[in-house]
N, C-alpha and C. Protein backbone atom coordinates (compact mmCIF):
# COMPACT_ATOMS: atom_id res chain seq x y z
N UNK A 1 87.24 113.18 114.91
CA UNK A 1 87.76 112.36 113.83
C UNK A 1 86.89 111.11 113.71
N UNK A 2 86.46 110.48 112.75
CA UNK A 2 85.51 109.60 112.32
C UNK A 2 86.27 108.41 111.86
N UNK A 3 85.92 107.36 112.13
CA UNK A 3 86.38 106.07 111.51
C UNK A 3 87.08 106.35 109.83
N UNK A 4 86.32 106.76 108.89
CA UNK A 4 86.57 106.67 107.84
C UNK A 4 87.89 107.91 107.62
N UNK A 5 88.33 108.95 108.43
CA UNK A 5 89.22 109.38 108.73
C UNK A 5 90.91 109.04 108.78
N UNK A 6 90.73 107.99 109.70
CA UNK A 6 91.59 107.22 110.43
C UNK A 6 92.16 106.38 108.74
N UNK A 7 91.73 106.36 107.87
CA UNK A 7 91.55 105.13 106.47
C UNK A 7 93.56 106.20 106.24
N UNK A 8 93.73 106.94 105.98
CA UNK A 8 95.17 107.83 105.73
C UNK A 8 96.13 107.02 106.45
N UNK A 9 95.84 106.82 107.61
CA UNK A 9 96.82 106.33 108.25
C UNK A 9 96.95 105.05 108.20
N UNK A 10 96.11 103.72 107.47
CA UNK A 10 96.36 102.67 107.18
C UNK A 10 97.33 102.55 106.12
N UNK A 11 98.38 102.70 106.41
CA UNK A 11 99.43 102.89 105.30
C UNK A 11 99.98 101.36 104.95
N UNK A 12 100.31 101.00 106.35
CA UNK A 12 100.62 99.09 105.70
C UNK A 12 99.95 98.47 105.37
N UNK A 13 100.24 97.37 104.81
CA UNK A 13 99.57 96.12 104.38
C UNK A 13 100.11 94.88 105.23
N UNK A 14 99.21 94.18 105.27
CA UNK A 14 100.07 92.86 106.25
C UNK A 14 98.73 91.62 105.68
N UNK A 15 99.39 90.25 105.58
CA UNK A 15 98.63 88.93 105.41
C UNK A 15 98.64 88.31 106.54
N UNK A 16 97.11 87.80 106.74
CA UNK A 16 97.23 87.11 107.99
C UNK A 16 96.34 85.83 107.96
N UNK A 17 96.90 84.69 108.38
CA UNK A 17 96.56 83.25 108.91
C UNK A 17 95.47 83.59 109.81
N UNK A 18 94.25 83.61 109.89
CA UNK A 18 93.95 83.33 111.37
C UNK A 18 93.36 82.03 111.39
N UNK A 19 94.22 82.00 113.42
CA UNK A 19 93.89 80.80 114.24
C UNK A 19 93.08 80.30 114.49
N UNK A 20 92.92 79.25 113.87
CA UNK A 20 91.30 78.57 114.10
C UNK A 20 91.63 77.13 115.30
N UNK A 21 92.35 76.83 115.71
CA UNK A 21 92.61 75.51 116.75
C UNK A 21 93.96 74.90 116.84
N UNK A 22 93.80 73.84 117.41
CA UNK A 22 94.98 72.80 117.19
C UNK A 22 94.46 71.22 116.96
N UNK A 23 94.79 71.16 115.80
CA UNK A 23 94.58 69.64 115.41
C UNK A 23 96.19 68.53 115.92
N UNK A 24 95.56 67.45 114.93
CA UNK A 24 96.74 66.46 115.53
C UNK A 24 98.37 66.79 115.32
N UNK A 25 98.58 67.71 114.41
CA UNK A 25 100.38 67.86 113.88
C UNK A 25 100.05 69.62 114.29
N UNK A 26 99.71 70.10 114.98
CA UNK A 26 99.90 71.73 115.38
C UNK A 26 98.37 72.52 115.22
N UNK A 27 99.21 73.38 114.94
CA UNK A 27 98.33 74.66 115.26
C UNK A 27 96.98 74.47 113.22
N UNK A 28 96.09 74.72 113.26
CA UNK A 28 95.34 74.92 112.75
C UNK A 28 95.29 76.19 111.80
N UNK A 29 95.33 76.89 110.78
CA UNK A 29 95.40 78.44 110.28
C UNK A 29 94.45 77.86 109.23
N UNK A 30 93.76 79.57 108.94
CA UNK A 30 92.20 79.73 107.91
C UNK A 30 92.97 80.12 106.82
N UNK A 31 92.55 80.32 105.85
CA UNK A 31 92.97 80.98 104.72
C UNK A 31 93.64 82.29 104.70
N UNK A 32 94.70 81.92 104.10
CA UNK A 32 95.16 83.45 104.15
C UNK A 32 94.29 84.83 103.94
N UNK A 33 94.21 85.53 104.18
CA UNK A 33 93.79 87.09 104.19
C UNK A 33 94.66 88.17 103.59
N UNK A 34 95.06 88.22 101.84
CA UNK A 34 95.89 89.14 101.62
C UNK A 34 95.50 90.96 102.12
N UNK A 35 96.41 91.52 102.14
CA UNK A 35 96.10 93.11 102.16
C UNK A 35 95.68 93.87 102.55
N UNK A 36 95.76 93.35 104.27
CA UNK A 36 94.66 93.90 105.35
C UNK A 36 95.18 95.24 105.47
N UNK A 37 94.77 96.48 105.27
CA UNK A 37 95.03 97.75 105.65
C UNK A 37 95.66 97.92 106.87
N UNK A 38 96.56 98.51 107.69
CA UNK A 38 97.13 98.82 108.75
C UNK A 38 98.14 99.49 109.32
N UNK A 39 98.66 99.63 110.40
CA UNK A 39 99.56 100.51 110.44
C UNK A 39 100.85 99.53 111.52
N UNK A 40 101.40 99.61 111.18
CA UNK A 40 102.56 98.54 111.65
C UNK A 40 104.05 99.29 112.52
N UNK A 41 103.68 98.83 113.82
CA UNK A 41 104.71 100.09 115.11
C UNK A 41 106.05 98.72 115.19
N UNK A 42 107.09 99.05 114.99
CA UNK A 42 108.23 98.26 115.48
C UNK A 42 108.34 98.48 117.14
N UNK A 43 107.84 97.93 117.97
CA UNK A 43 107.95 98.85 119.21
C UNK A 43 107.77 97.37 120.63
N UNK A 44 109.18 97.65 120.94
CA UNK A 44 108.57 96.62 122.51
C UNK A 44 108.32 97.00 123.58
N UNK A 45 107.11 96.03 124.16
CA UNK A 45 106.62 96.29 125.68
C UNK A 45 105.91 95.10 126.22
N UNK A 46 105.95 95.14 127.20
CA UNK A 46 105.46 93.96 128.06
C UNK A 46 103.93 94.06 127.84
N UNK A 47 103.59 92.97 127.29
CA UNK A 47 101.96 92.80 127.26
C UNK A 47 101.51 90.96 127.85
N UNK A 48 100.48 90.70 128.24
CA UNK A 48 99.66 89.71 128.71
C UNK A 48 99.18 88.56 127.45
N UNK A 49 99.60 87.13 127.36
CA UNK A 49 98.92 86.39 126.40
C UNK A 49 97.69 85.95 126.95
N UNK A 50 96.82 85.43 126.37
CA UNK A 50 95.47 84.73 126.73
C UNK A 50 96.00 83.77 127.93
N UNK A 51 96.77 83.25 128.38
CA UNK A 51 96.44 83.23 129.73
C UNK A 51 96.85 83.79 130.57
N UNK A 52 97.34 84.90 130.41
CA UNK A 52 97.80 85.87 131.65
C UNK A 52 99.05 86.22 131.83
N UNK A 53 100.17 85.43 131.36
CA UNK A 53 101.54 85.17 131.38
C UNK A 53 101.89 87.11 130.41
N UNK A 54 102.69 87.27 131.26
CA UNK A 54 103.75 88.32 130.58
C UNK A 54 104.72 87.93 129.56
N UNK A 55 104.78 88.87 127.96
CA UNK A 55 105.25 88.25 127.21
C UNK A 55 105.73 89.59 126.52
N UNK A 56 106.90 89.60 125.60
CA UNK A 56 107.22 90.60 124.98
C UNK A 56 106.65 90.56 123.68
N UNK A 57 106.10 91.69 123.49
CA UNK A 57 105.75 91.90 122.10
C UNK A 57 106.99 93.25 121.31
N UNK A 58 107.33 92.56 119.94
CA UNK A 58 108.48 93.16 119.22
C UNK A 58 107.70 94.43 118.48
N UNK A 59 106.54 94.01 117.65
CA UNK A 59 105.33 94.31 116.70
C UNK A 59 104.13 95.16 117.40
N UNK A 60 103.82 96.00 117.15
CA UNK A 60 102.02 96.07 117.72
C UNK A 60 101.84 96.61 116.30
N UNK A 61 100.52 96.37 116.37
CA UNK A 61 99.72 96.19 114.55
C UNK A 61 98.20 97.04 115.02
N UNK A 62 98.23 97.87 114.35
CA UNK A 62 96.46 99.02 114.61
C UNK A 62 96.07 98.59 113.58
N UNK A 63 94.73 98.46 113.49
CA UNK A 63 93.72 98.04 112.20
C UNK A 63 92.21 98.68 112.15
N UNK A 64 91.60 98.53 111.62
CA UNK A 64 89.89 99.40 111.72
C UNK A 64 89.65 98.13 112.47
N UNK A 65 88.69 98.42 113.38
CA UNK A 65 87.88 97.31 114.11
C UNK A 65 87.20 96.37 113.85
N UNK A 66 87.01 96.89 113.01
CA UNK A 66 86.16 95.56 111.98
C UNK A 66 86.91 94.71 111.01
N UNK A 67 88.15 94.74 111.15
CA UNK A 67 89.17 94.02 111.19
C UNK A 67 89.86 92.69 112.40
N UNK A 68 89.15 93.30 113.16
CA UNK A 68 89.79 92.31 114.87
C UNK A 68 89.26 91.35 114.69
N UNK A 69 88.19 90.34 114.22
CA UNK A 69 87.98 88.82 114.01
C UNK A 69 89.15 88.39 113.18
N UNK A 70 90.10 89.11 112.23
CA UNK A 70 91.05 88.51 111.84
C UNK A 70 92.15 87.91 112.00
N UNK A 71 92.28 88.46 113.58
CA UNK A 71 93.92 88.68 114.68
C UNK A 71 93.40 87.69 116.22
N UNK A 72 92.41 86.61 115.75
CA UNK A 72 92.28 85.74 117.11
C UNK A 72 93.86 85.57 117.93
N UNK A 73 94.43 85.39 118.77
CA UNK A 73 95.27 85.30 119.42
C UNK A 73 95.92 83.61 118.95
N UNK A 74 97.33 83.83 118.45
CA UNK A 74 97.84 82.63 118.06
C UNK A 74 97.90 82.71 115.72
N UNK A 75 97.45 83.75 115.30
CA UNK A 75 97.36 83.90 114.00
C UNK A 75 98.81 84.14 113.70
N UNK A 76 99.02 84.02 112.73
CA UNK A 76 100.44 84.37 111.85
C UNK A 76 99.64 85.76 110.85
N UNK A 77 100.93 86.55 111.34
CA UNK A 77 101.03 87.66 110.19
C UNK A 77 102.55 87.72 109.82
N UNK A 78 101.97 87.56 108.04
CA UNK A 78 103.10 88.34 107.17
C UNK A 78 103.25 90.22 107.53
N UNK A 79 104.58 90.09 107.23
CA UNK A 79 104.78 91.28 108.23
C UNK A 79 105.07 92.31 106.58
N UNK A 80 105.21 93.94 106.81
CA UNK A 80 105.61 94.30 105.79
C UNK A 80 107.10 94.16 105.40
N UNK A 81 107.83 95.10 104.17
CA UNK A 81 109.32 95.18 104.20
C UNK A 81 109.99 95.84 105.20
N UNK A 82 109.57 96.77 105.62
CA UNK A 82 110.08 97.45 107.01
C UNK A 82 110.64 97.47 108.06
N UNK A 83 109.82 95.93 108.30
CA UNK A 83 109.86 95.63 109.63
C UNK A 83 111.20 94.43 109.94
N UNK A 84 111.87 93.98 111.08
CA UNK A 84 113.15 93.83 111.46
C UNK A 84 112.63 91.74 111.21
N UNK A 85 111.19 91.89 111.14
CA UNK A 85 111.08 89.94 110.84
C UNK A 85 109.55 90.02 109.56
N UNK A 86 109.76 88.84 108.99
CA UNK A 86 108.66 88.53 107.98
C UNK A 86 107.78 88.47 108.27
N UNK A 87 107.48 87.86 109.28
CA UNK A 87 106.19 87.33 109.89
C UNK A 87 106.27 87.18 111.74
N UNK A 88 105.24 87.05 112.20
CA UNK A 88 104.89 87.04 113.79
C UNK A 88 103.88 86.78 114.05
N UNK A 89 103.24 85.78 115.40
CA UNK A 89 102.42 85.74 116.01
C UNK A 89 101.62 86.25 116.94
N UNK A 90 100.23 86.42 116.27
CA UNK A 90 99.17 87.31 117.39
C UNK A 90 99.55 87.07 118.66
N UNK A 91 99.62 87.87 119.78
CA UNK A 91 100.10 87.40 121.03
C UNK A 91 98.84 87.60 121.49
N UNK A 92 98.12 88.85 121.48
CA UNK A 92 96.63 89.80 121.72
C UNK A 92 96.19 90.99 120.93
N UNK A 93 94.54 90.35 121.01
CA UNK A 93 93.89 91.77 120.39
C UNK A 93 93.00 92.16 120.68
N UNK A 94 93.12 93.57 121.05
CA UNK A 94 92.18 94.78 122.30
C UNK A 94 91.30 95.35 120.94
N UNK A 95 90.20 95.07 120.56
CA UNK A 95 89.35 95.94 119.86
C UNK A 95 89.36 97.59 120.92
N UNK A 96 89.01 98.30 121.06
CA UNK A 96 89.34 99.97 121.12
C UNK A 96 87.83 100.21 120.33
N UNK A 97 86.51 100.71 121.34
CA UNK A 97 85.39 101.34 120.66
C UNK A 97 85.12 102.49 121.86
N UNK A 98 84.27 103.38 121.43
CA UNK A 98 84.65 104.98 121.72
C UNK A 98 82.90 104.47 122.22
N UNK A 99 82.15 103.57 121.78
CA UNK A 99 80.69 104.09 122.42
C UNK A 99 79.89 104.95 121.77
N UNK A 100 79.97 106.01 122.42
CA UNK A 100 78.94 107.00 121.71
C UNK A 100 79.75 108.39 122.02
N UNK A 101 81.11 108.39 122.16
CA UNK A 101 81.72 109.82 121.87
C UNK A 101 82.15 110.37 121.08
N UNK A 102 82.05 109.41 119.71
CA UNK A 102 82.58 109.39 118.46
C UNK A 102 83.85 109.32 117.64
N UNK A 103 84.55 108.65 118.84
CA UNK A 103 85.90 109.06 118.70
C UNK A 103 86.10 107.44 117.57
N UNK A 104 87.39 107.46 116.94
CA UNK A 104 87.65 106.88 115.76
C UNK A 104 87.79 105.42 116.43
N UNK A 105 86.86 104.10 116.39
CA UNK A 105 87.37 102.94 116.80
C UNK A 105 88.66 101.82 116.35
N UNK A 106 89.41 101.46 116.69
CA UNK A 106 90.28 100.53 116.20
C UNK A 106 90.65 99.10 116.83
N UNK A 107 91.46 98.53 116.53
CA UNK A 107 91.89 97.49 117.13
C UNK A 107 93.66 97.60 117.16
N UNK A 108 93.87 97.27 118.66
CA UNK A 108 95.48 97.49 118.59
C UNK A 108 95.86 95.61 118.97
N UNK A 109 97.15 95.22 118.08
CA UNK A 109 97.21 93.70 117.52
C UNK A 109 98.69 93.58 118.44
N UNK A 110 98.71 92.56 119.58
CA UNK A 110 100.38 92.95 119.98
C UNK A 110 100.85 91.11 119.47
N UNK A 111 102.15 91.48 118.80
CA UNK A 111 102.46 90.69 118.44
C UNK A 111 103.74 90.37 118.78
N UNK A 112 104.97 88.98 118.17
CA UNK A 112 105.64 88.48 119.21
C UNK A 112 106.36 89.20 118.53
């Protein structure tokens, strides 16, 4: 299965803030990003934030890989209708590349 394969199963859409810092009144966000292609899991499990701490994620979010500069850790995503909240924060994001076995690369997005 080939990257451009995998494009069927981007069935959601989701908008996303990404985290660019923290200035003086909070957190920092880039321009919105309407209509990022994706696939959106209602699903919890214990995953790791950027510093190590165990944290529940409600959300995990798959995207094409070349999508993952969008989901820095700490971004806001608008969520679709589907899902049980509007929006959520990047907790982590594992880009997923195959190398040279050809297998389909992605990025899996765990969110709060």
């Amino acid at each position: 299965m080939t990257v451009a394969e995998l494009a069927e199963f981007w069935v959601h859409r989701v908008t996303v803030e990404p985290y660019e810092g923290e200035g003086a009144y909070g957190p920092i966000y880039g321009a919105p990003v309407a209509d990022v292609a994706c696939y959106v899991e209602n699903r919890r499990q214990l995953v790791r934030d950027r510093t190590g701490a165990e944290v529940v994620s409600d959300t995990t979010i798959y995207a094409p890989v070349e999508r993952a500069g969008l989901f820095p850790p700490g971004s806001r995503v608008a969520l679709p209708d589907h899902t049980p909240v509007a929006a959520t924060l990047v907790i982590s994001t594992s880009p997923l590349t195959s190398g040279g076995l050809g297998l389909p690369d992605h990025v899996v997005i765990a969110c709060k």
